[in-house]
Protein backbone atom coordinates (compact mmCIF):
# COMPACT_ATOMS: atom_id res chain seq x y z
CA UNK A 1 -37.12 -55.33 17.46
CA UNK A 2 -35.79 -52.00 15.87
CA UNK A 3 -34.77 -49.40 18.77
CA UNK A 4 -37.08 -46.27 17.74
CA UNK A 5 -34.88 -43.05 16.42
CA UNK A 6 -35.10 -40.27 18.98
CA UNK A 7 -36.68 -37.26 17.46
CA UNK A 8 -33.89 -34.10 17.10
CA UNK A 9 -34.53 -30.35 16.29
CA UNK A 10 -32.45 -27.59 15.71
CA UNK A 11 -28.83 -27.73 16.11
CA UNK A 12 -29.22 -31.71 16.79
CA UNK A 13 -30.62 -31.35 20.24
CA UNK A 14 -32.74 -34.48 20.76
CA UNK A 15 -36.63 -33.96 22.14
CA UNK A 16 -38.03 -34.97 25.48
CA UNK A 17 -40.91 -35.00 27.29
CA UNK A 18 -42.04 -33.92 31.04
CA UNK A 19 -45.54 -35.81 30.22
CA UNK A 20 -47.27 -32.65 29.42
CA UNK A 21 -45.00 -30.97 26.79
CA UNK A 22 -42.13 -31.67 24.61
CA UNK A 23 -39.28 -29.44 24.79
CA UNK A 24 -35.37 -29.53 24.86
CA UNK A 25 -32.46 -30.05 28.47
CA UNK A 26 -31.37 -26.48 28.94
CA UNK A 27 -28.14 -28.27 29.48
CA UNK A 28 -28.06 -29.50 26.22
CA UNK A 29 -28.13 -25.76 24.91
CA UNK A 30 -25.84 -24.66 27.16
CA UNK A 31 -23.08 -26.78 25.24
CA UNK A 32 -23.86 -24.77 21.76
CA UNK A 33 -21.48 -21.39 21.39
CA UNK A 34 -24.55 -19.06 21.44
CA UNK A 35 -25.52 -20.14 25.17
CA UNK A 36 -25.28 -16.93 26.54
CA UNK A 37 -27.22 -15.17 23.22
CA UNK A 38 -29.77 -17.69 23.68
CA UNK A 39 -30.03 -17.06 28.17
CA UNK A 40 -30.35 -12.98 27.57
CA UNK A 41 -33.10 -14.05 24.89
CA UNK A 42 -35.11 -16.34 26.87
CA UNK A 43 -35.81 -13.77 30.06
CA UNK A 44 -39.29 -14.27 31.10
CA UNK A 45 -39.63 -17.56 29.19
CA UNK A 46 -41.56 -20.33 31.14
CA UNK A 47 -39.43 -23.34 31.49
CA UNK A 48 -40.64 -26.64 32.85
CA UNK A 49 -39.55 -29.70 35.05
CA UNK A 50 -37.16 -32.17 33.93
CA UNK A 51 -38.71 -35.56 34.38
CA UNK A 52 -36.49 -39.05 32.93
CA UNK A 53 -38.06 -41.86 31.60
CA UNK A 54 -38.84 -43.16 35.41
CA UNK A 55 -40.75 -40.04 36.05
CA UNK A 56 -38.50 -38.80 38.39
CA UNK A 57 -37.60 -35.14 38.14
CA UNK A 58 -33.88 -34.38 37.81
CA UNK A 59 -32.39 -31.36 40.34
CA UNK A 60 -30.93 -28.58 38.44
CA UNK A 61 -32.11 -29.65 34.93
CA UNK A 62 -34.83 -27.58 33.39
CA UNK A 63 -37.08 -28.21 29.89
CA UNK A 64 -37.33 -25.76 27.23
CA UNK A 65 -40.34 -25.84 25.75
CA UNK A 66 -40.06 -26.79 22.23
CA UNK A 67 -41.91 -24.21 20.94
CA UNK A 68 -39.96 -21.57 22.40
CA UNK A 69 -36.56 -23.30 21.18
CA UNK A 70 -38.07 -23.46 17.92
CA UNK A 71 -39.30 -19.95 17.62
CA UNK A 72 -35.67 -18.65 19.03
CA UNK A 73 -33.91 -20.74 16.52
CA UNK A 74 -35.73 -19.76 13.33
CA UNK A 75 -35.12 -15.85 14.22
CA UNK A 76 -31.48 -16.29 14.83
CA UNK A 77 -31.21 -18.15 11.92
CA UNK A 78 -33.06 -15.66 9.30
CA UNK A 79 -31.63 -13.05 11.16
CA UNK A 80 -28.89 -13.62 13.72
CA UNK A 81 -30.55 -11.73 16.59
């Protein structure tokens, strides 16, 4: 049996689940140059739990909802602010 290909948005970060909404590990983002751009941006963004595929939550490790990674990334990229 084929494994299945994780799904990936922008910049390559690969797409989780916390069971009620996809997003992206803030950890992952923190490893891309514009980290610090992308903190000051996302004041007052909601962020939710971490959960792995046992359903425990992971300390320390928040989601990004994909939606608000997505919307971030297509206005830095048209316009680099």
């Amino acid at each position: 049996m084929r494994e299945q290909a994780k799904q990936k948005t922008y910049f390559g970060l690969e797409i989780f689940s916390n069971g009620y909404c996809p997003g992206v590990k803030e950890s992952d983002i923190k490893r891309l140059p514009f980290y610090e751009f992308w903190l000051k941006k996302s004041l007052g963004s909601t962020q939710g739990v971490f959960v792995d595929e046992n359903g425990k939550e992971i300390d320390g490790e928040r989601l990004v909802y994909l939606h608000d990674w997505e919307k971030f990334c297509k206005i830095f990229i048209n316009t680099g602010k």
